[in-house]
N, C-alpha and C. Protein backbone atom coordinates (compact mmCIF):
# COMPACT_ATOMS: atom_id res chain seq x y z
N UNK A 1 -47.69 -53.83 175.11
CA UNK A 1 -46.45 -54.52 174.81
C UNK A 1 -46.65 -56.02 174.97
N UNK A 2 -45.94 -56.94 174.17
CA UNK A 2 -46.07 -58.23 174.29
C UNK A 2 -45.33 -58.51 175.04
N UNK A 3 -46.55 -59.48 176.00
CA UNK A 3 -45.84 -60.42 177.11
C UNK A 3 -46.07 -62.01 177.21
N UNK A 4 -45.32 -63.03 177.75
CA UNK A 4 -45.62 -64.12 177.90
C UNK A 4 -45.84 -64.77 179.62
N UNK A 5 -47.24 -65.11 179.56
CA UNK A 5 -47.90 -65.43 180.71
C UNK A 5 -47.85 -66.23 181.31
N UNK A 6 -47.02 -67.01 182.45
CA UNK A 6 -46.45 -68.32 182.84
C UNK A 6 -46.97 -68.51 184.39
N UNK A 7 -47.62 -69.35 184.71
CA UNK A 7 -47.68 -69.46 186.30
C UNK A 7 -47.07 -71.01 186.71
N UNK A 8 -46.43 -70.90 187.75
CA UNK A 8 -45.71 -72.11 188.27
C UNK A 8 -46.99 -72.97 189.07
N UNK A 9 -46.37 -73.96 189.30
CA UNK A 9 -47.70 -75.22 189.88
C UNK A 9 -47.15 -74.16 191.43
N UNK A 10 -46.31 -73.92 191.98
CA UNK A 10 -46.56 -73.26 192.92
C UNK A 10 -46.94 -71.86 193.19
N UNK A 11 -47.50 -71.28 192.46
CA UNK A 11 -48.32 -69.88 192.22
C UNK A 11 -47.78 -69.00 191.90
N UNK A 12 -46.13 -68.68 191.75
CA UNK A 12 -45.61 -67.76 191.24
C UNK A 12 -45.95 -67.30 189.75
N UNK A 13 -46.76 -66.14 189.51
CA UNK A 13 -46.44 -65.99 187.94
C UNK A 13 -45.37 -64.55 187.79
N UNK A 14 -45.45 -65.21 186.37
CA UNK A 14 -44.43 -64.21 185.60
C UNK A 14 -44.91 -63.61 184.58
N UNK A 15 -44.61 -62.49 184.32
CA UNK A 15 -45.17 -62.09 183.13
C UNK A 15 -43.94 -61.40 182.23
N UNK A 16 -43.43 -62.14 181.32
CA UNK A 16 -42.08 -62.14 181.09
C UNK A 16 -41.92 -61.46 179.74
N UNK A 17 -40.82 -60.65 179.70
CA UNK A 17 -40.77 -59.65 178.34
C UNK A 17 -39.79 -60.84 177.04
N UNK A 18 -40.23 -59.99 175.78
CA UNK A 18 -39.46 -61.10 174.88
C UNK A 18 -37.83 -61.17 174.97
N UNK A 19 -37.63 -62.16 175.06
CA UNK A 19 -36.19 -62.15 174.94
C UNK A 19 -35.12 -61.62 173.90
N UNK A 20 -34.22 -61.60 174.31
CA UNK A 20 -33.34 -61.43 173.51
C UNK A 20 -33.10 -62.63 172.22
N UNK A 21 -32.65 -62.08 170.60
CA UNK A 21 -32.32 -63.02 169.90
C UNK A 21 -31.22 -64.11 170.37
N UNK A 22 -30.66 -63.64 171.31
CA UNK A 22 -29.32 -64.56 171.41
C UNK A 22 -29.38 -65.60 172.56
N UNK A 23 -30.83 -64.92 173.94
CA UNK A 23 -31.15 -65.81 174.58
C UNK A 23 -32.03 -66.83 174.12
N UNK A 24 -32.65 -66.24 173.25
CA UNK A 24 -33.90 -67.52 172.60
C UNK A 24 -33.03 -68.69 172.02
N UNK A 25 -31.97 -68.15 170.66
CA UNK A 25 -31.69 -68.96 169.55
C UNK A 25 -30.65 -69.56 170.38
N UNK A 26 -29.71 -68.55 170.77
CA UNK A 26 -28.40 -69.41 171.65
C UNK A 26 -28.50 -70.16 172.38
N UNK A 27 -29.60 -69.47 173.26
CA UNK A 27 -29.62 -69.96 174.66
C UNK A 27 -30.20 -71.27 174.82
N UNK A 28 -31.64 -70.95 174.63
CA UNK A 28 -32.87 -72.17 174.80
C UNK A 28 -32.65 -72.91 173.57
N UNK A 29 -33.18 -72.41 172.49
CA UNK A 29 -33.11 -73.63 171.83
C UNK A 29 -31.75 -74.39 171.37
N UNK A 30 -30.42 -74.31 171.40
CA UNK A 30 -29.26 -74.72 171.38
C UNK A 30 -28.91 -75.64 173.04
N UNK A 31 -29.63 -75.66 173.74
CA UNK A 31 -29.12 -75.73 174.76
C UNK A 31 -28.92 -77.48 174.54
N UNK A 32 -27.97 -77.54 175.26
CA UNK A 32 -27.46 -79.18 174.99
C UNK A 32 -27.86 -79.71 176.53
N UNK A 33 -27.33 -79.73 177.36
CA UNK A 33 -27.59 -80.16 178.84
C UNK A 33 -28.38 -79.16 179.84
N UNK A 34 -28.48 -79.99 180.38
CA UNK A 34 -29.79 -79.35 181.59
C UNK A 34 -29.36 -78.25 182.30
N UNK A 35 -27.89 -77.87 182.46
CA UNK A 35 -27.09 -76.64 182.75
C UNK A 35 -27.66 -75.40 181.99
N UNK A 36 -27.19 -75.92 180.74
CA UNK A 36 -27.56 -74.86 179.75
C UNK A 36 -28.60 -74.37 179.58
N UNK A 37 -29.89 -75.60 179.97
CA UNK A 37 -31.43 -74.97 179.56
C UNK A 37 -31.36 -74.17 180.53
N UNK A 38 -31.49 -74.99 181.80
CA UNK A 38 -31.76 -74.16 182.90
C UNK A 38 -31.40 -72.81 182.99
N UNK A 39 -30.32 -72.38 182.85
CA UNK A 39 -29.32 -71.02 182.08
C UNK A 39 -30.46 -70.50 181.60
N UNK A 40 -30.69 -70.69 180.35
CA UNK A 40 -31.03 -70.47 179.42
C UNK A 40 -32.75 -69.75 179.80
N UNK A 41 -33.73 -70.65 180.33
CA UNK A 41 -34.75 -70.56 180.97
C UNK A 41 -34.80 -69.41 181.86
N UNK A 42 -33.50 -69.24 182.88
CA UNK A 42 -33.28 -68.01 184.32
C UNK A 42 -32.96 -67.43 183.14
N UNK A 43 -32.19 -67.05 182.24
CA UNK A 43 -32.12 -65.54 181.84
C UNK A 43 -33.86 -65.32 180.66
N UNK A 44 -33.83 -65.73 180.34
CA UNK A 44 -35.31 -65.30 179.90
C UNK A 44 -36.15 -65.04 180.96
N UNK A 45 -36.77 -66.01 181.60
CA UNK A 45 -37.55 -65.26 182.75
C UNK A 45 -37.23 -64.99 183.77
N UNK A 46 -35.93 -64.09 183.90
CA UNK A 46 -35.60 -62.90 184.90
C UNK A 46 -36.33 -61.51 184.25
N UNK A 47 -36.15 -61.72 183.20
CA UNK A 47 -37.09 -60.24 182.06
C UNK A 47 -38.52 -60.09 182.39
N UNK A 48 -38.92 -60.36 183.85
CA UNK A 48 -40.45 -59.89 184.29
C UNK A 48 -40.18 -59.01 185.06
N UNK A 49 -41.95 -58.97 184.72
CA UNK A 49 -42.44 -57.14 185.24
C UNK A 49 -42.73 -57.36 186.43
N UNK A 50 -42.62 -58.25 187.25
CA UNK A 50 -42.32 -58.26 189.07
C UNK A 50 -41.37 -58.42 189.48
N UNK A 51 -40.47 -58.03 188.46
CA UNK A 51 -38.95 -58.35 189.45
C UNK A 51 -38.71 -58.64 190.17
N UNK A 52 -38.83 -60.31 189.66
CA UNK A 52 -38.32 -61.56 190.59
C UNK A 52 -37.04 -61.95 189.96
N UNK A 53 -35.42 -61.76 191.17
CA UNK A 53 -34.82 -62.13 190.67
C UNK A 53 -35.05 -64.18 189.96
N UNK A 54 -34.36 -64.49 189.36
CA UNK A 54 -34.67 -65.18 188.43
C UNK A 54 -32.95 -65.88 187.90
N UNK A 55 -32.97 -66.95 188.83
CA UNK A 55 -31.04 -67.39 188.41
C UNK A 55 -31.19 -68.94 187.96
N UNK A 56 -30.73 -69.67 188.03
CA UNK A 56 -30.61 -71.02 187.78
C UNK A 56 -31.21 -71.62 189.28
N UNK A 57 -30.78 -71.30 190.03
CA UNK A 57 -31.16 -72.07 192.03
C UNK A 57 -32.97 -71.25 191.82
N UNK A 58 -33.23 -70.37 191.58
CA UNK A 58 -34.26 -70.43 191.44
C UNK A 58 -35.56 -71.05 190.34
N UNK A 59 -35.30 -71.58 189.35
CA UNK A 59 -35.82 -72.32 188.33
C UNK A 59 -35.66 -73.85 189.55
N UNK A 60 -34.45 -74.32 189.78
CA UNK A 60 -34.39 -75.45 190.54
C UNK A 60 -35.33 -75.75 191.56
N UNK A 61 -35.85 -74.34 192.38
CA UNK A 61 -36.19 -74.84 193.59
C UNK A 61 -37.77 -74.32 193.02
N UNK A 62 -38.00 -74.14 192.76
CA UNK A 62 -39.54 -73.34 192.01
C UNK A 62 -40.19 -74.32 191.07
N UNK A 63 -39.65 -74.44 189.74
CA UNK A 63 -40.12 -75.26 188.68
C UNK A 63 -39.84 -76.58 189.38
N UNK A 64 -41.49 -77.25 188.80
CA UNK A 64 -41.80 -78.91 188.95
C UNK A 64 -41.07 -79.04 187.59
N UNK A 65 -41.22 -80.16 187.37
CA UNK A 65 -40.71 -81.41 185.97
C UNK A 65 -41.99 -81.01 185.18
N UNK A 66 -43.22 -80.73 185.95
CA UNK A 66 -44.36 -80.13 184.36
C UNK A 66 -44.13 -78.70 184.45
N UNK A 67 -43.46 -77.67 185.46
CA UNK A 67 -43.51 -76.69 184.62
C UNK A 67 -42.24 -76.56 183.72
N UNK A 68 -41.45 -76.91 183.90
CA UNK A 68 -40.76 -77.24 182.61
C UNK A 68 -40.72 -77.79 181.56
N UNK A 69 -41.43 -78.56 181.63
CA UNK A 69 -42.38 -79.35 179.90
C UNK A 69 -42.94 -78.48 179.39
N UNK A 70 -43.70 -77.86 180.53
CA UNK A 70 -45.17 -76.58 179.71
C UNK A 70 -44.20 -75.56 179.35
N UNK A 71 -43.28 -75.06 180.22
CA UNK A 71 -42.91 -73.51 179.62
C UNK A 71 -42.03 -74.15 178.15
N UNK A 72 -41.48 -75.45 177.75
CA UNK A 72 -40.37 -76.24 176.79
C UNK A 72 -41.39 -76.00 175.88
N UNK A 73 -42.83 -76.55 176.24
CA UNK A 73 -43.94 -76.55 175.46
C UNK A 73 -44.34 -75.33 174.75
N UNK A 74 -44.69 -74.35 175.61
CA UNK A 74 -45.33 -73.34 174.93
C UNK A 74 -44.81 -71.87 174.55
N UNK A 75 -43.51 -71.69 175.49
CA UNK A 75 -42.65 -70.69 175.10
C UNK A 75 -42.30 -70.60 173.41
N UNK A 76 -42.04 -71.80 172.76
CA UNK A 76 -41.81 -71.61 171.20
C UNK A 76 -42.92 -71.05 170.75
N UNK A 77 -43.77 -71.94 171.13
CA UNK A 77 -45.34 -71.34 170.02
C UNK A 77 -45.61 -70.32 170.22
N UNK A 78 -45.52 -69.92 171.66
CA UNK A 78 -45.88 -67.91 171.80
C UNK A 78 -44.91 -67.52 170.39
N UNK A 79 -43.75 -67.60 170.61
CA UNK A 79 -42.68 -66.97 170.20
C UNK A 79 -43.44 -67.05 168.13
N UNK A 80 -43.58 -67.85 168.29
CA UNK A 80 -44.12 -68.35 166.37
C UNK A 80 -45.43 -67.23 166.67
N UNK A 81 -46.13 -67.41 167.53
CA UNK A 81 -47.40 -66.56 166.99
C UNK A 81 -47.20 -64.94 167.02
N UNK A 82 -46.32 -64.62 167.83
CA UNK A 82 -46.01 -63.42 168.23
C UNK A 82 -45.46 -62.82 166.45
N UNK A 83 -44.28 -63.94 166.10
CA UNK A 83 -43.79 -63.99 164.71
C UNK A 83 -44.87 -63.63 163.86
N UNK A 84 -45.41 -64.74 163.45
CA UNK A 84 -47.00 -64.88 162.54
C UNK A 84 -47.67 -63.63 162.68
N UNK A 85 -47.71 -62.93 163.94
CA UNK A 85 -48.82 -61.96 163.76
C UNK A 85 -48.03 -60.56 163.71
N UNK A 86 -46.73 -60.51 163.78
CA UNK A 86 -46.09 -59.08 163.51
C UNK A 86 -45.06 -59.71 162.83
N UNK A 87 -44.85 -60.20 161.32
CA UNK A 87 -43.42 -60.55 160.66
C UNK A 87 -42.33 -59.81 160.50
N UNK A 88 -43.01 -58.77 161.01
CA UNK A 88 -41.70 -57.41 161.05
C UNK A 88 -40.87 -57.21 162.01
């Protein structure tokens, strides 16, 4: 099953299932203020297979300022290649 592979500068990883259409499109990429990403970010990666709860206070106290660039960074492109390689 496809997963997306994320480790925090403080060692937590995640190994996070695909989201929902409505958390990706609604959520993340619509997101207007830092409320919303953040939102947006905790409900996507609460969807790991170590069930770590996963809320907004936890993105806050966990994620640096680069892991939030990197996951801003590379969460789309998974998402495109995942696309690209199953268009179905």
């Amino acid at each position: 099953m496809r997963r997306f592979y994320f480790t925090l500068e403080n060692g937590v990883k995640l190994t996070i299932k695909p989201p929902s259409l409505k958390a990706y499109y609604k959520g993340f990429l619509k997101a207007k203020t830092d409320e919303e990403l953040f939102g947006s970010i905790a409900e996507i990666c609460s969807r790991n297979d170590q069930d770590i709860q996963v809320d907004v206070d936890f993105i806050l106290e966990n994620f640096s300022t680069d892991d939030l660039a990197e996951f801003a960074r590379r969460f789309p492109k998974w998402i495109q290649s995942e696309r690209d390689a199953d268009p179905n």
